[in-house]
Protein backbone atom coordinates (compact mmCIF):
# COMPACT_ATOMS: atom_id res chain seq x y z
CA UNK A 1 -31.03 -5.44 -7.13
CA UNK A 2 -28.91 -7.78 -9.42
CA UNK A 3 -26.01 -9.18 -8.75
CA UNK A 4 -24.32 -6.50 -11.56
CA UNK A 5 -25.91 -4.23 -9.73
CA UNK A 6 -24.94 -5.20 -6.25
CA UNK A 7 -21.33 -5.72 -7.70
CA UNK A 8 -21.45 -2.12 -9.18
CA UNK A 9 -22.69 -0.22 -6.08
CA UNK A 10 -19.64 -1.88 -3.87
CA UNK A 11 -16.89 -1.85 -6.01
CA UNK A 12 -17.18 0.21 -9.23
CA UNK A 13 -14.34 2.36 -8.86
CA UNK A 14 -14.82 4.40 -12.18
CA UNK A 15 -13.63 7.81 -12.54
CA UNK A 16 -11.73 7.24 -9.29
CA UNK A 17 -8.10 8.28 -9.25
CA UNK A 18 -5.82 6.15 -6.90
CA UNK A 19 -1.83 6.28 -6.23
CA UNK A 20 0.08 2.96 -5.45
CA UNK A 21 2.91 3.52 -4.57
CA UNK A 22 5.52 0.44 -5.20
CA UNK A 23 3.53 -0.56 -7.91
CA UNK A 24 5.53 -1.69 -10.63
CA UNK A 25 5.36 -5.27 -8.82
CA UNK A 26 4.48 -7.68 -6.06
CA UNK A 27 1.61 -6.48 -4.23
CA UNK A 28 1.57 -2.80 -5.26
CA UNK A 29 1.27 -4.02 -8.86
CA UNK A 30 -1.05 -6.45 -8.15
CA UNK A 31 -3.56 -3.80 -6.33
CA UNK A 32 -3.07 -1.11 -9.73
CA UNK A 33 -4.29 -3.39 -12.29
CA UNK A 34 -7.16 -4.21 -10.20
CA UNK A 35 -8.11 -0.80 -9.53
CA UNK A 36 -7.58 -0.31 -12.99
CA UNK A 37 -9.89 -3.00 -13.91
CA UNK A 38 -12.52 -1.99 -12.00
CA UNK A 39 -12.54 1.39 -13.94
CA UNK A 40 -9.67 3.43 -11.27
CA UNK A 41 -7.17 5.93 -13.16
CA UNK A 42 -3.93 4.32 -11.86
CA UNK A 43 -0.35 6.15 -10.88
CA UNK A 44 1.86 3.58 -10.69
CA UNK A 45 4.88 5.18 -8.61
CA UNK A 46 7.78 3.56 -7.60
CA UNK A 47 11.99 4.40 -7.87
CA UNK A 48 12.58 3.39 -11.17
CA UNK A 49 10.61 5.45 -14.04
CA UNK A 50 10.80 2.64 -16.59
CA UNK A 51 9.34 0.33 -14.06
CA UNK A 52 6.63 2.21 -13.39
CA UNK A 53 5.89 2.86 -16.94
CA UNK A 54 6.36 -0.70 -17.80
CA UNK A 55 3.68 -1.70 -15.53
CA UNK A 56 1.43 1.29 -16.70
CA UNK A 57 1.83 0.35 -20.31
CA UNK A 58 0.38 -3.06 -19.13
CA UNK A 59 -2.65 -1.79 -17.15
CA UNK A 60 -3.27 0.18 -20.38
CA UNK A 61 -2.54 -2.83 -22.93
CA UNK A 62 -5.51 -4.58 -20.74
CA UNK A 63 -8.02 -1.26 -21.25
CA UNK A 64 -7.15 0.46 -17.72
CA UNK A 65 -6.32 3.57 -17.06
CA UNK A 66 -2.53 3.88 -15.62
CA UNK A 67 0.20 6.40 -15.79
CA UNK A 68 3.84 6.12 -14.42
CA UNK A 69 5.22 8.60 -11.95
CA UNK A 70 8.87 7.79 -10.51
CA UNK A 71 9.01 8.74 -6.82
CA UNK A 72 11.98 8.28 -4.00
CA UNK A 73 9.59 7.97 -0.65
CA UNK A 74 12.57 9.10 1.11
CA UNK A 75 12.80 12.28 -0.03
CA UNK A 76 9.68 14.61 0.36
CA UNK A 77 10.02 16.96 -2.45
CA UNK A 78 9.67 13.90 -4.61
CA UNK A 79 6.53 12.80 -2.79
CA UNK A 80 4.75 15.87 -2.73
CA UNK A 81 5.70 16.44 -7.14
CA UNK A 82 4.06 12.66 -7.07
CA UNK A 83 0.62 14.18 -5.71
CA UNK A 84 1.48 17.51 -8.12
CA UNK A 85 1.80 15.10 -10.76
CA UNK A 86 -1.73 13.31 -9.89
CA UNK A 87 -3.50 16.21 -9.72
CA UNK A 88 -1.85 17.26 -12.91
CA UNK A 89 -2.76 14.73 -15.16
CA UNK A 90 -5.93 13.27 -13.84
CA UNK A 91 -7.48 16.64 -11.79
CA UNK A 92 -7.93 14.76 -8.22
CA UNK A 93 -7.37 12.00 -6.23
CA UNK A 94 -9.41 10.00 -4.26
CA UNK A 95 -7.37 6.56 -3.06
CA UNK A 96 -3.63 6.75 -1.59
CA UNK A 97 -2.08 3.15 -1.06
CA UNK A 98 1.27 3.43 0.84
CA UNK A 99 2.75 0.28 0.04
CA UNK A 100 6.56 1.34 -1.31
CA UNK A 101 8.85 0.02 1.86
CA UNK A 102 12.80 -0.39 2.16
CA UNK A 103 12.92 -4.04 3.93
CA UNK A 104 16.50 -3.29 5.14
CA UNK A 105 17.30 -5.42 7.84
CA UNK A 106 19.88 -5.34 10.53
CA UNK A 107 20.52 -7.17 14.22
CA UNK A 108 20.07 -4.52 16.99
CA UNK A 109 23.80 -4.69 17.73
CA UNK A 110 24.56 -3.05 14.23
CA UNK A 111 21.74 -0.26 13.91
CA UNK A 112 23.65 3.13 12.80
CA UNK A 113 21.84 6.75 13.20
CA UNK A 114 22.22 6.64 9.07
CA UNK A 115 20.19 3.25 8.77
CA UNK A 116 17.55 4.32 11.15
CA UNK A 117 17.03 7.77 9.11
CA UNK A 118 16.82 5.01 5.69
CA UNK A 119 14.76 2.96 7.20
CA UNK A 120 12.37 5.34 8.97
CA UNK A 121 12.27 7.91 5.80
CA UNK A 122 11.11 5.34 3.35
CA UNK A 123 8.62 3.02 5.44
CA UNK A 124 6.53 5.71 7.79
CA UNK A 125 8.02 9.89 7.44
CA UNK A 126 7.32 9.60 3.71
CA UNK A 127 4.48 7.89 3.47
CA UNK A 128 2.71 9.90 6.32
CA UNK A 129 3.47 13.16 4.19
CA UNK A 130 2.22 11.40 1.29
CA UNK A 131 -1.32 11.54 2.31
CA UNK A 132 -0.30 14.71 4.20
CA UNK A 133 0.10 16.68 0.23
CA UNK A 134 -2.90 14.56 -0.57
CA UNK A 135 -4.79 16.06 2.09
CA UNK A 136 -6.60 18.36 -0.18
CA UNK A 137 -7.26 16.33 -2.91
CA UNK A 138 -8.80 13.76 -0.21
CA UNK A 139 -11.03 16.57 1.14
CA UNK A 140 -12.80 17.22 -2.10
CA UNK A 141 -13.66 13.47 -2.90
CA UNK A 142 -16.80 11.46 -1.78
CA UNK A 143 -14.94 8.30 -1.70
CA UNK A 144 -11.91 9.52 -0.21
CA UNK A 145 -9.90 6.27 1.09
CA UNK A 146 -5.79 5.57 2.47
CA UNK A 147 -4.71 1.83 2.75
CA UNK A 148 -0.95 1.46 4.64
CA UNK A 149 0.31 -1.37 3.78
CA UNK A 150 2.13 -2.81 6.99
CA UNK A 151 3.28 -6.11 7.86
CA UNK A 152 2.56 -9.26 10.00
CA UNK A 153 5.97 -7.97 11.46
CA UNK A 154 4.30 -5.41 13.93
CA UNK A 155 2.41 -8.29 15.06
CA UNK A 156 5.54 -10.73 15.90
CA UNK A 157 9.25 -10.00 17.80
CA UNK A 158 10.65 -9.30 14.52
CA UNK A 159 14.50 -10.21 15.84
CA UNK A 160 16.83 -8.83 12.78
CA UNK A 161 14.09 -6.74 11.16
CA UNK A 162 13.58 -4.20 14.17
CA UNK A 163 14.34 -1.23 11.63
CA UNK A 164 11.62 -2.70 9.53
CA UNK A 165 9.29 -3.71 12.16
CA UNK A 166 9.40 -0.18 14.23
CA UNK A 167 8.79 1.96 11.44
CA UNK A 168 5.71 0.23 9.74
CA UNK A 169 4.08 0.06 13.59
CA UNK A 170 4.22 3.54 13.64
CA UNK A 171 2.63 3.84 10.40
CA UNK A 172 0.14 1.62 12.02
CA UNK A 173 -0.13 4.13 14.80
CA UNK A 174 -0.44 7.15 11.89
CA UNK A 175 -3.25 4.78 10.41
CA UNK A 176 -5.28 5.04 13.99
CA UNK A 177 -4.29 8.98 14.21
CA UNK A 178 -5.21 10.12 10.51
CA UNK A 179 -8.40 8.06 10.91
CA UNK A 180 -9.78 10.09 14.06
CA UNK A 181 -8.56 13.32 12.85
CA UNK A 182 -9.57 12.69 9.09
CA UNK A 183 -13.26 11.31 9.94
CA UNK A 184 -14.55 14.79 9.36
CA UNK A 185 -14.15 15.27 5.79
CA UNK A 186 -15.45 11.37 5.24
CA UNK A 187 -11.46 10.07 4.81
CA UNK A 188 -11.19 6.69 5.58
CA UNK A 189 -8.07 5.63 7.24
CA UNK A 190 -6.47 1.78 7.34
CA UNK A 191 -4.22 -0.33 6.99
CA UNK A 192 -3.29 -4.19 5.89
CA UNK A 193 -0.68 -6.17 7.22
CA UNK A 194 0.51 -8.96 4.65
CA UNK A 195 2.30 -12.31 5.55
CA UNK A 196 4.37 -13.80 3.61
CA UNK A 197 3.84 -13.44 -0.44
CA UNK A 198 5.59 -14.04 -3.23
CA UNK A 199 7.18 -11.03 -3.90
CA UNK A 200 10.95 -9.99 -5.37
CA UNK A 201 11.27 -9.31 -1.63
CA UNK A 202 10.80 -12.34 0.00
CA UNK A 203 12.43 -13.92 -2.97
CA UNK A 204 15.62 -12.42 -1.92
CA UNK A 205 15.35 -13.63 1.48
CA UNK A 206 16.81 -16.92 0.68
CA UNK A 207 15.82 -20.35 0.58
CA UNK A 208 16.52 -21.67 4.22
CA UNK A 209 14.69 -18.28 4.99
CA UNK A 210 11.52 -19.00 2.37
CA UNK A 211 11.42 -22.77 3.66
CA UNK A 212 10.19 -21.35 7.53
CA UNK A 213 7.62 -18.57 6.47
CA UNK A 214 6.57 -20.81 4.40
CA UNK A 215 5.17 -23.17 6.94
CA UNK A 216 5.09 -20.40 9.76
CA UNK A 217 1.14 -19.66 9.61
CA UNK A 218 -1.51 -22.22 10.34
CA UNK A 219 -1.85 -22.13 6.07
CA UNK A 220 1.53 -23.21 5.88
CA UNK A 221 2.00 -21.56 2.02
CA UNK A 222 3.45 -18.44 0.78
CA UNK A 223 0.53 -16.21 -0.86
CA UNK A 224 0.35 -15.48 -4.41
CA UNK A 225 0.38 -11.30 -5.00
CA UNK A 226 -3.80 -12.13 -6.56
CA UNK A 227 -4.80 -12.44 -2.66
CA UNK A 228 -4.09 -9.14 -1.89
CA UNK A 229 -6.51 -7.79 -3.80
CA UNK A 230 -9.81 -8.72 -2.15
CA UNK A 231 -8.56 -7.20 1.21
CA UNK A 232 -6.97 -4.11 -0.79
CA UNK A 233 -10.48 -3.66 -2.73
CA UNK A 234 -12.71 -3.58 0.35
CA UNK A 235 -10.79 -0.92 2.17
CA UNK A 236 -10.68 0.80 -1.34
CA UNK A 237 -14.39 1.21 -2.50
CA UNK A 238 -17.70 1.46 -1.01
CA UNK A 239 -17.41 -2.20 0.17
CA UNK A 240 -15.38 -0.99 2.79
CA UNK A 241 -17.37 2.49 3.80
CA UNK A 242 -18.13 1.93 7.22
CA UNK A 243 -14.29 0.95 7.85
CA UNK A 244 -11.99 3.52 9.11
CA UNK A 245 -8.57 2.92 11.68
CA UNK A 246 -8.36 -0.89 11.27
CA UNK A 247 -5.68 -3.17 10.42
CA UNK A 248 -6.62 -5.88 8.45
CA UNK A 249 -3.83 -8.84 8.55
CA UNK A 250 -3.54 -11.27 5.22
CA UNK A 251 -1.65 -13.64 6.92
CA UNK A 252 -2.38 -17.11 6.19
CA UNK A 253 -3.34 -16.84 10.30
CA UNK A 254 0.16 -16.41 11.54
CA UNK A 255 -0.82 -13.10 14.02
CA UNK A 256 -4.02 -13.42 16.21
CA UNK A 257 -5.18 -10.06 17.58
């Protein structure tokens, strides 16, 4: 085998549909054009329609495949017309990446009823049900595959992100869960938990903020968005085929586990 070959058999992702969800930028962007690149039809889905088709019209522009779908995670009749829309347009779907997430952040002291039901309806109810209307479409593939994107914050105390912090370690929990119960049908199930990148989230954490996770991990940088996409394209394609209900930190080393 040659090394196009070798390349092809682990990560040609051609005629395979995938949904990222935030993926009009940071990460989630970053993970659609190379899926798209490596011959994936894209749905780039996040809140804002002319984001998503911004960053659709580039994965095109470059000779991808990519088409925008607006979708609130929070509210479930949106998420399941984002899989109706999928199916629609491209006739399956074989990768789900859950990466959309509402960072809000509040001290302990301060948590309402009405930020918990925010915070918990964006970053693990939706996203479960996600892959829950996707079930079917998963079934039928023979490379069916569902990255969570978490967060080194599951890993660490997480003082003033708790809201944050609890909800994406239960989706790590749902990871474990869909993995055993999915294994079946040949769904794999995991997850990635990023450190700190340079995304329009961290940027609005602030400079004082920025200046500590920036040195924080034994790396002592913030990532660029390109690093995630090694990790995401394992778990993605055949690379990744004998991997199902792990966690795979990108952390510069911050969290050992």
């Amino acid at each position: 085998m040659n090394r196009e070959e070798l390349l092809d058999s682990l990560f040609d992702m051609t005629g395979r549909v995938a949904i990222v969800t935030g993926g009009s930028r940071g990460i989630g962007r970053a993970m659609a054009g190379a899926f798209a690149a490596l011959g994936a039809q894209v749905v780039v889905a996040s809140r804002k329609a002319d984001a998503c088709d911004e960053a659709a019209a580039e994965i095109v522009a470059a000779g991808g495949q990519a088409t925008g779908v607006p979708v609130h995670m929070g509210d479930l009749d949106s998420v399941r017309a984002l899989v109706q829309a999928t199916g629609d347009k491209y006739g399956g779907l074989d990768i789900v990446v859950n990466n959309a997430a509402n960072p809000l952040a509040l001290p302990v002291e301060e948590w309402t009823p009405e930020a918990w039901e925010k915070s918990i309806g964006v970053n693990l109810r939706g996203p479960a049900f996600l892959v829950h209307a996707a079930l079917p479409y998963l079934k039928e593939s023979p490379h069916a595959s569902v990255i969570n994107v978490l967060s080194a914050a599951v890993y660490l105390r997480s003082e003033y992100r708790g809201l944050y912090a609890i909800a994406k370690t239960g989706l790590a929990a749902a990871t474990r869960v869909m993995a055993g119960e999915f294994a079946p049908f040949n769904i794999r199930v995991n997850a990635i938990a990023p450190g700190s990148f340079d995304t329009y989230m961290m940027q609005n954490t602030g400079e004082e903020a920025q200046a500590r996770m920036r040195v924080a991990s034994p790396l002592k940088r913030i990532a660029d968005v390109s690093e995630i996409v090694g990790p995401a394209l394992l778990l993605a394609t055949d690379a990744g085929s004998y991997m199902t209900g792990q966690v795979v930190s990108v952390d510069g080393g911050l969290t050992v586990h």
